[in-house]
N, C-alpha and C. Protein backbone atom coordinates (compact mmCIF):
# COMPACT_ATOMS: atom_id res chain seq x y z
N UNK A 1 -13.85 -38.37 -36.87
CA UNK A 1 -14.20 -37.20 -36.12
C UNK A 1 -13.94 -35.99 -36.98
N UNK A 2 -15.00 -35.21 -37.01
CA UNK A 2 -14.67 -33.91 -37.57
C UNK A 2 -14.79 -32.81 -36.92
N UNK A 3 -13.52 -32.17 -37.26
CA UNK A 3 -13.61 -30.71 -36.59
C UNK A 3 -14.59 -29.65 -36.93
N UNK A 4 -15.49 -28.95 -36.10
CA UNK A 4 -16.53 -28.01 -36.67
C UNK A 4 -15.92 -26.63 -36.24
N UNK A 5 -15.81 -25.59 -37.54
CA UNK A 5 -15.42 -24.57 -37.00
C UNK A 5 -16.29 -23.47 -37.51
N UNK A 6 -16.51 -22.15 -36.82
CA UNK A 6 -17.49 -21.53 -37.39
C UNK A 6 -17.01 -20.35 -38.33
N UNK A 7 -17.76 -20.27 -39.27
CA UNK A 7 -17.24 -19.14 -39.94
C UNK A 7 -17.46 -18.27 -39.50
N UNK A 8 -16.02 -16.97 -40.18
CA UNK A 8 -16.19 -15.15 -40.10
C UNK A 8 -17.64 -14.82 -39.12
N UNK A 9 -19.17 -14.78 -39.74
CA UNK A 9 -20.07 -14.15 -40.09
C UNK A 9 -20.59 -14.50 -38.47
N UNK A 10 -19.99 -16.06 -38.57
CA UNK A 10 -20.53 -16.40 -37.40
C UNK A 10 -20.20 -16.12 -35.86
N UNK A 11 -18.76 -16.18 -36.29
CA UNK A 11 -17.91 -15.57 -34.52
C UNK A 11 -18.70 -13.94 -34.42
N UNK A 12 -18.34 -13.51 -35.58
CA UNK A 12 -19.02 -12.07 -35.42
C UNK A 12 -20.65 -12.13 -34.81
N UNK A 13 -21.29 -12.89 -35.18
CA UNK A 13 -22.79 -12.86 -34.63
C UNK A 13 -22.54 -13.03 -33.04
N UNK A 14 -21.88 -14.38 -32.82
CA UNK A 14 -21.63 -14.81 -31.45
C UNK A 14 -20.94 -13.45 -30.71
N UNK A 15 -20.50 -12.76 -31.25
CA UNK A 15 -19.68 -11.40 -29.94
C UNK A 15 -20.41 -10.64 -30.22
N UNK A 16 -21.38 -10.27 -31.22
CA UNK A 16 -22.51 -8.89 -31.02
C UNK A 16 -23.47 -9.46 -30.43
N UNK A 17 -23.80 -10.71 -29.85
CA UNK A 17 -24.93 -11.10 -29.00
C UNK A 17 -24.53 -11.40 -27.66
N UNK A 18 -23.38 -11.61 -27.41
CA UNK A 18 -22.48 -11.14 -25.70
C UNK A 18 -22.50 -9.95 -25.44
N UNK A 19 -22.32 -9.09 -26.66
CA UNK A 19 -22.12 -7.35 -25.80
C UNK A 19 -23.55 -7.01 -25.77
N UNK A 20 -24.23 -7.60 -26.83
CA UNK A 20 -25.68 -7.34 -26.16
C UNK A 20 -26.87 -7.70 -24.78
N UNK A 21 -26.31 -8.91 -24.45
CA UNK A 21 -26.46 -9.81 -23.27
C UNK A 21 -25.43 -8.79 -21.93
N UNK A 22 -24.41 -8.09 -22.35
CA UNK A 22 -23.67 -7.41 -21.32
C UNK A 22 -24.40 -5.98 -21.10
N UNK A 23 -24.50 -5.61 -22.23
CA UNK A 23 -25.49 -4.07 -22.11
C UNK A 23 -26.73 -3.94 -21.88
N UNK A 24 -27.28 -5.03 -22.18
CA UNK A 24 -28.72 -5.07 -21.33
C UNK A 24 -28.43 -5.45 -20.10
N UNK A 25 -27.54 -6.40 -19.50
CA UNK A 25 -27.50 -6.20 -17.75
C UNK A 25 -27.12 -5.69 -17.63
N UNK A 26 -26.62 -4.40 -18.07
CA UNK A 26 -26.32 -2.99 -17.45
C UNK A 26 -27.26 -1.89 -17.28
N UNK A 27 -28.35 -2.04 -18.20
CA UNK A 27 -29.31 -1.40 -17.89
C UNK A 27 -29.71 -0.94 -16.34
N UNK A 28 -30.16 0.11 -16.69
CA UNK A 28 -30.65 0.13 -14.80
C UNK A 28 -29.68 0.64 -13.80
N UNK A 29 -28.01 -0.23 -13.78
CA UNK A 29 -27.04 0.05 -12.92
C UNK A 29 -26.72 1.87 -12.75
N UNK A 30 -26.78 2.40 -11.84
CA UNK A 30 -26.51 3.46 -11.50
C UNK A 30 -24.93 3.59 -11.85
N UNK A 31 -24.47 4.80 -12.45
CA UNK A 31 -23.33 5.44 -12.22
C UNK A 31 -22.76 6.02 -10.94
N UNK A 32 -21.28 5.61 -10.88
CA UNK A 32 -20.99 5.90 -9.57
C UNK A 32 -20.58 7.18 -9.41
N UNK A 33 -21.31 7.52 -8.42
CA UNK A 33 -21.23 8.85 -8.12
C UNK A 33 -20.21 9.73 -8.39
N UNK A 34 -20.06 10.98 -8.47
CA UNK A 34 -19.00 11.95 -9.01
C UNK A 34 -17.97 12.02 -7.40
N UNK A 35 -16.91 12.10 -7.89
CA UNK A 35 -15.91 12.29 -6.85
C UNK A 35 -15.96 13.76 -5.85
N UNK A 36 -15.98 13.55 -4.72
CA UNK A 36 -16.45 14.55 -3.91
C UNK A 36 -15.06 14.81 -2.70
N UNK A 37 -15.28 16.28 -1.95
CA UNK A 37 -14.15 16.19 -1.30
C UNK A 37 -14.27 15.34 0.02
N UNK A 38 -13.44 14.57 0.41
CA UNK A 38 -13.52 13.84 1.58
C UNK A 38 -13.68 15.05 3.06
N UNK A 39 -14.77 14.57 3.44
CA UNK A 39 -15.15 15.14 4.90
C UNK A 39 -14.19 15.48 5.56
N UNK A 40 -14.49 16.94 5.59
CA UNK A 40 -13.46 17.57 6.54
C UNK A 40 -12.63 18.57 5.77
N UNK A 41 -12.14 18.12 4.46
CA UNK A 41 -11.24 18.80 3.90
C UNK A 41 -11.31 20.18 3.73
N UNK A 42 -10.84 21.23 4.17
CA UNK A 42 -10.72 22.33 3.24
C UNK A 42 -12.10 23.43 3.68
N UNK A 43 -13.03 22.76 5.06
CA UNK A 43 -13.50 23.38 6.46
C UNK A 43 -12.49 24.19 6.99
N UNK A 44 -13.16 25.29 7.38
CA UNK A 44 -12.30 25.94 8.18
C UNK A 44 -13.25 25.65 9.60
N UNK A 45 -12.49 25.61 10.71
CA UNK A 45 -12.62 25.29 12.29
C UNK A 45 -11.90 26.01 12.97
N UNK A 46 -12.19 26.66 14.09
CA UNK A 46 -11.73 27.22 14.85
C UNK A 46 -11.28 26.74 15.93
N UNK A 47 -9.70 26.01 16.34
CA UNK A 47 -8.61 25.53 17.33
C UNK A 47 -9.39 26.13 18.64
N UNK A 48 -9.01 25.44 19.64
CA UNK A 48 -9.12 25.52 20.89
C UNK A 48 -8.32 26.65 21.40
N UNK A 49 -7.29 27.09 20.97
CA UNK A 49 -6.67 28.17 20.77
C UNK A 49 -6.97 29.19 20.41
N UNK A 50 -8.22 29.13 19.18
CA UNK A 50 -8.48 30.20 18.69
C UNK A 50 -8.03 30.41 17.20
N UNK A 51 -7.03 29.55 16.88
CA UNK A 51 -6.35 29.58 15.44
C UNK A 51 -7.29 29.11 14.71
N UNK A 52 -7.48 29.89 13.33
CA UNK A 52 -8.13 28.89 12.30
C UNK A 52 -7.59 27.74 12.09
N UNK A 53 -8.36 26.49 11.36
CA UNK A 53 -7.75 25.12 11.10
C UNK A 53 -8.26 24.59 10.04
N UNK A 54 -7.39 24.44 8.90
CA UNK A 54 -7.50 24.18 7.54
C UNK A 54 -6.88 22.66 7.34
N UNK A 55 -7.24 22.35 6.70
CA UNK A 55 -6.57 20.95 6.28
C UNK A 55 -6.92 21.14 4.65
N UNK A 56 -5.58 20.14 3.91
CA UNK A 56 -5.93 20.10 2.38
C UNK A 56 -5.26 18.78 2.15
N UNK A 57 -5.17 18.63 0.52
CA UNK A 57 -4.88 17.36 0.45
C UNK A 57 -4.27 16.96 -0.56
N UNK A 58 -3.22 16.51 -1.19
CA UNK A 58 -2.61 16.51 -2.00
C UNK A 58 -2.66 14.57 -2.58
N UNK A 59 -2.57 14.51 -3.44
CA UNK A 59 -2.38 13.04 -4.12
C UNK A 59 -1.87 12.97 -5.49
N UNK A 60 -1.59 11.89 -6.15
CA UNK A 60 -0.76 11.84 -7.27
C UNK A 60 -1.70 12.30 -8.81
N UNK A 61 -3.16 13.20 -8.53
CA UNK A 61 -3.59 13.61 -9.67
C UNK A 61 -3.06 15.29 -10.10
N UNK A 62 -2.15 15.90 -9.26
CA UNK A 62 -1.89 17.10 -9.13
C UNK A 62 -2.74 18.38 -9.47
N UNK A 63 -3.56 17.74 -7.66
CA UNK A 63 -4.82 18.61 -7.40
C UNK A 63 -4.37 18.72 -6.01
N UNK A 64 -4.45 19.94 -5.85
CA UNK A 64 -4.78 20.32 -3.74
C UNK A 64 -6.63 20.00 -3.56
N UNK A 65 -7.04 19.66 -2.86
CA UNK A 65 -8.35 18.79 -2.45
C UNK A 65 -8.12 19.40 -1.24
N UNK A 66 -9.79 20.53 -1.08
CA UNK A 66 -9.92 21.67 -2.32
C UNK A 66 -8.75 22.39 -2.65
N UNK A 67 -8.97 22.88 -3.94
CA UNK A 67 -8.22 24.33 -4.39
C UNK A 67 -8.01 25.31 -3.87
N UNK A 68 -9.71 25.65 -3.33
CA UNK A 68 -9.93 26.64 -2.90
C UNK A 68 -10.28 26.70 -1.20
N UNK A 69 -10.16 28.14 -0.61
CA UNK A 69 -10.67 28.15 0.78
C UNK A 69 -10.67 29.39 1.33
N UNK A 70 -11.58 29.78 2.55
CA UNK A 70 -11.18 31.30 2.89
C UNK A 70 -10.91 31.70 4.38
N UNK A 71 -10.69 32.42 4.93
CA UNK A 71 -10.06 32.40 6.41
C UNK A 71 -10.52 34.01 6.22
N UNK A 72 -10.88 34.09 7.49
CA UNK A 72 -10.77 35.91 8.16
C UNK A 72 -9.31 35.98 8.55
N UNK A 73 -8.78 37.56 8.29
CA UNK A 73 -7.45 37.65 9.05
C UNK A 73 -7.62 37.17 10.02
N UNK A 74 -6.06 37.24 10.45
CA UNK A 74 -6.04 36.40 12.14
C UNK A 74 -4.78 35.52 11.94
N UNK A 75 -4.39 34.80 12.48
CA UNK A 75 -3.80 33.07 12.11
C UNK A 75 -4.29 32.15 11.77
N UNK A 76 -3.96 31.63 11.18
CA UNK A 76 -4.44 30.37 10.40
C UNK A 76 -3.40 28.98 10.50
N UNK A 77 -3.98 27.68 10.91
CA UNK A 77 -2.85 26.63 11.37
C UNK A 77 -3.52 26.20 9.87
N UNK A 78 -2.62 25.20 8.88
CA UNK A 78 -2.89 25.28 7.42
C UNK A 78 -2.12 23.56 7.39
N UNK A 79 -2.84 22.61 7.14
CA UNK A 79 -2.10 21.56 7.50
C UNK A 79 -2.07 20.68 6.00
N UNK A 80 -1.09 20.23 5.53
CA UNK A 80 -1.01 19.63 4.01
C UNK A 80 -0.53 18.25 4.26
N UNK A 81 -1.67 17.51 3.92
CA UNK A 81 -1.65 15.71 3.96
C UNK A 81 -1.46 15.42 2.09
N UNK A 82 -0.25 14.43 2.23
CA UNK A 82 -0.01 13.75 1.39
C UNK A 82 -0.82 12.68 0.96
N UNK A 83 -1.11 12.68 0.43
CA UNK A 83 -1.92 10.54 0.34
C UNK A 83 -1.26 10.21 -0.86
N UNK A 84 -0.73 10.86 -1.60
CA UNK A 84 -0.02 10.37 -3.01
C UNK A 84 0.68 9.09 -2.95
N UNK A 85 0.26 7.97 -3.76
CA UNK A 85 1.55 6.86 -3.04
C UNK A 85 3.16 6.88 -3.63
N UNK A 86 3.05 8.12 -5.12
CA UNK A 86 4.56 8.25 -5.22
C UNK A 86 4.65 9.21 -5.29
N UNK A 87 3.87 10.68 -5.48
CA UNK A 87 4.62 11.70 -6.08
C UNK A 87 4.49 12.91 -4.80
N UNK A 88 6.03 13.43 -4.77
CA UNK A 88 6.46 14.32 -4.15
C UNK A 88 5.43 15.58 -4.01
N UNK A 89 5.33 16.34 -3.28
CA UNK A 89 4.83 17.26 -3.45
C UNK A 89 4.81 19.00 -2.64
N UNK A 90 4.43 19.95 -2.60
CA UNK A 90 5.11 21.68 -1.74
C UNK A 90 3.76 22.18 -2.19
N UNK A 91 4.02 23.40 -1.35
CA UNK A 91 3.07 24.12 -0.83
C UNK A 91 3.73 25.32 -0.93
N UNK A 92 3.69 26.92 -1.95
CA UNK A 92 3.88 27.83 -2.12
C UNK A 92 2.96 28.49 -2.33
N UNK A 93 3.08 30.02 -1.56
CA UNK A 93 2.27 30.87 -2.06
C UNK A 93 2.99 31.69 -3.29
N UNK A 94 1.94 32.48 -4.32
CA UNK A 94 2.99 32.84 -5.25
C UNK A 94 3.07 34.06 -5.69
N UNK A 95 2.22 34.99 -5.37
CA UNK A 95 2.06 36.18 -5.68
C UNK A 95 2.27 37.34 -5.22
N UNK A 96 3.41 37.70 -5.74
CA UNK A 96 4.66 38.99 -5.06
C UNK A 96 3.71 39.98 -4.93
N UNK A 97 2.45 40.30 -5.75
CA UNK A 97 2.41 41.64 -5.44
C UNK A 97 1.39 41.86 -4.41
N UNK A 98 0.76 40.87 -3.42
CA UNK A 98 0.12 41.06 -1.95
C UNK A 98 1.16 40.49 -1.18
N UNK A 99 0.64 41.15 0.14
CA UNK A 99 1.51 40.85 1.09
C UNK A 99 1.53 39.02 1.34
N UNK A 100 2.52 38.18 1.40
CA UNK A 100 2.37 37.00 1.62
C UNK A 100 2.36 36.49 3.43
N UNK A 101 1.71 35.64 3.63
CA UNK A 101 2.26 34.82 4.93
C UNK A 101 3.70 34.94 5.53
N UNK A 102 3.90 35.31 6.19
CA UNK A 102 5.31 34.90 6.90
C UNK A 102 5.53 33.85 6.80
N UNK A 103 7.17 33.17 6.33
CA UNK A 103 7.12 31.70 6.75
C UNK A 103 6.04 30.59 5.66
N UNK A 104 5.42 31.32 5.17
CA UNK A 104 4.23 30.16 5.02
C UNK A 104 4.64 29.80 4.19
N UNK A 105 4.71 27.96 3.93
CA UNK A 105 4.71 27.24 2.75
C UNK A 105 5.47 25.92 3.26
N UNK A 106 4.94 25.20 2.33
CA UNK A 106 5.82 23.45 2.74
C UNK A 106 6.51 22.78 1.79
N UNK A 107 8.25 23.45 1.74
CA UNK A 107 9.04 22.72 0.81
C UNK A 107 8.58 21.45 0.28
N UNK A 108 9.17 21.14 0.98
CA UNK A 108 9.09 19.20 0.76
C UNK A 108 7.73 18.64 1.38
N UNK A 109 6.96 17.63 0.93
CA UNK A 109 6.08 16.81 1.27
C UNK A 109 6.14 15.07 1.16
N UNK A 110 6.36 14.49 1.50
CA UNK A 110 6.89 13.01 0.57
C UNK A 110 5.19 12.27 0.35
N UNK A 111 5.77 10.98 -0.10
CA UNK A 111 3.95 10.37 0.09
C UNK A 111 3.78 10.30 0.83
N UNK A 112 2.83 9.80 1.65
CA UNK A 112 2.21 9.23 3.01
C UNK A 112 2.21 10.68 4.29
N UNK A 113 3.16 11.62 4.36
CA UNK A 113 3.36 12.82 5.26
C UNK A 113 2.61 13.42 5.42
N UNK A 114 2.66 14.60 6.37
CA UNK A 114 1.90 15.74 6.57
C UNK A 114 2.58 16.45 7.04
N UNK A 115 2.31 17.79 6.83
CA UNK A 115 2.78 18.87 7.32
C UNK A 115 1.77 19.98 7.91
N UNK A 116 2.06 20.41 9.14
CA UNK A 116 1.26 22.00 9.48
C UNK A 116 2.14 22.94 9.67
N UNK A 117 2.03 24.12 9.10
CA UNK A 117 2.32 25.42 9.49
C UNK A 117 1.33 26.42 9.87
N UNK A 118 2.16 27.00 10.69
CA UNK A 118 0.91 28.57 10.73
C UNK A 118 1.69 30.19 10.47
N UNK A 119 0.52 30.83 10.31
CA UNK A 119 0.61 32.35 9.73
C UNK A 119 -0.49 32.92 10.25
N UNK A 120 0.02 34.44 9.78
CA UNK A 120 -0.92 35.51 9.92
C UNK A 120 -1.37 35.71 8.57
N UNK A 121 -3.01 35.77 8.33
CA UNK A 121 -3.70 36.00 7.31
C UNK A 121 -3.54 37.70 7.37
N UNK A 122 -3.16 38.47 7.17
CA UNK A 122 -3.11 39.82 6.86
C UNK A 122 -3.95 40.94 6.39
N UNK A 123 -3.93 40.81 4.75
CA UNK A 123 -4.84 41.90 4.16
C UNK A 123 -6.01 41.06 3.59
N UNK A 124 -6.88 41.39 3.33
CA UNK A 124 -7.85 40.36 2.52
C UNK A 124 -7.41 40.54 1.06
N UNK A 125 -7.73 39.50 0.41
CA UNK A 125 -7.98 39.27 -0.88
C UNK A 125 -7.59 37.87 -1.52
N UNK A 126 -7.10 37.65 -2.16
CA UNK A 126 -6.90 36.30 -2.93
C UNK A 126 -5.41 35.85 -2.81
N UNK A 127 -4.68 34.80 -2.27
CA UNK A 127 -3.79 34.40 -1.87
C UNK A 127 -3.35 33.12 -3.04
N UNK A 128 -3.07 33.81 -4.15
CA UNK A 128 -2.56 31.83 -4.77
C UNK A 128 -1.40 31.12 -4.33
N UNK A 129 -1.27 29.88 -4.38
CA UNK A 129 -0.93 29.10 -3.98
C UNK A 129 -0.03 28.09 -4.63
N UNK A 130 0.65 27.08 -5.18
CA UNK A 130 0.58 26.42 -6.28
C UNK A 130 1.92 25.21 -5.62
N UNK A 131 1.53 23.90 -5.89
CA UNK A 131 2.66 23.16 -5.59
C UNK A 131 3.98 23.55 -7.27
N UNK A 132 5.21 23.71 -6.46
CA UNK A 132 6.09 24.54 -7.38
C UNK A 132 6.46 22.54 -8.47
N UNK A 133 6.45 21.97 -7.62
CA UNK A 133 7.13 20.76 -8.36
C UNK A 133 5.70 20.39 -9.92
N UNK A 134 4.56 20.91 -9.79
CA UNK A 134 3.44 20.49 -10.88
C UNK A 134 2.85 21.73 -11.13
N UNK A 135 3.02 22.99 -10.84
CA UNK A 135 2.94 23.90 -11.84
C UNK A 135 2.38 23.83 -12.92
N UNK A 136 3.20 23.36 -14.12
CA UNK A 136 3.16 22.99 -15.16
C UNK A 136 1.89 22.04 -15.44
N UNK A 137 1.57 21.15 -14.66
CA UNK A 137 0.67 20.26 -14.68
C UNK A 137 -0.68 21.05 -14.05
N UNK A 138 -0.80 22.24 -13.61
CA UNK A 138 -2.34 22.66 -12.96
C UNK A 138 -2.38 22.76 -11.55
N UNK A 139 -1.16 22.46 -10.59
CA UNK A 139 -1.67 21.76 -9.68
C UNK A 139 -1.39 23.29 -9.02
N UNK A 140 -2.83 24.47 -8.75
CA UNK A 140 -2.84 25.41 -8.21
C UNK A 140 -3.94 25.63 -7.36
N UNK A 141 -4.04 26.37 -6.59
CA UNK A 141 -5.09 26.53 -5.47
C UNK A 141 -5.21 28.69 -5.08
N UNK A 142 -6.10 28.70 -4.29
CA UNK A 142 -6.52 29.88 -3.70
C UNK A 142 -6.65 30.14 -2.41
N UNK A 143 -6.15 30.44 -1.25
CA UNK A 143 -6.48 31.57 -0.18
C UNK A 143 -6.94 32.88 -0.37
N UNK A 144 -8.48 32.41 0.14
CA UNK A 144 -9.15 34.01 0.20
C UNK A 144 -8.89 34.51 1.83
N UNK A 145 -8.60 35.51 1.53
CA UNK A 145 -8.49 36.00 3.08
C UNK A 145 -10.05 37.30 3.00
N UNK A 146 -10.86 37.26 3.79
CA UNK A 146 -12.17 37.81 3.31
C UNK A 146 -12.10 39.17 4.41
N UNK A 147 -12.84 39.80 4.15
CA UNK A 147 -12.81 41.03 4.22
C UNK A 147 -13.30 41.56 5.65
């Protein structure tokens, strides 16, 4: 019995004619769609009460989902869902030199939690935001309060 083994030239032929057999059945396959915000998020709605109603969303890419959002003065109920499965996460506004929210902001967040607070939206203009624990990492957002 003899062992047959193939040479160098040959394994090499045999794996550039698999990735070719793999990339032609890929032909055609659609790319999956670009990541979008999950329904609902970051709508503003108006409470049965009358309060605005915000929802956002935090997860372990240290992004608020959306960033951004805008509210007419008034109150605003502002609700921050965790989905992260490990990383901690807060809710600060950060900019001393407009008037800020009373109260507003959510120390602590763990994974899986949520939190709502509410405030008075005040003066208009641009409200940043920023979880204080990823900072460093981007993880900032905007309240427009509109005019």
């Amino acid at each position: 019995m003899t062992e047959r083994t193939s040479s160098p030239p040959a394994k090499k032929a045999a794996v550039i004619a698999a990735a070719m057999v793999v990339l032609v059945g890929c032909e055609g396959e659609e790319p999956p769609p670009p990541a979008s915000t999950p329904e609902g998020l970051g709508e503003v709605t108006i409470g049965a009460d009358g309060v605005q109603e915000v929802t956002l969303q935090t997860q372990d890419d240290y992004l608020f989902t959306p960033a951004t959002f805008t509210v007419a003065p008034g109150p605003v109920r502002l609700t921050l869902v965790n989905v992260a499965e490990q990383m901690t996460h807060n809710l600060e506004f950060t900019d001393d030199e407009l008037p800020q929210p009373v109260d507003a902001g959510i120390p602590v967040l763990a994974p899986g939690e949520e939190k709502t607070i509410e405030f008075e939206a005040t003066a208009p203009g641009d409200y940043p935001f920023t979880c204080t624990f990823h900072l460093q990492l981007g993880q900032v957002g905007t309240m427009t309060v509109s005019g």
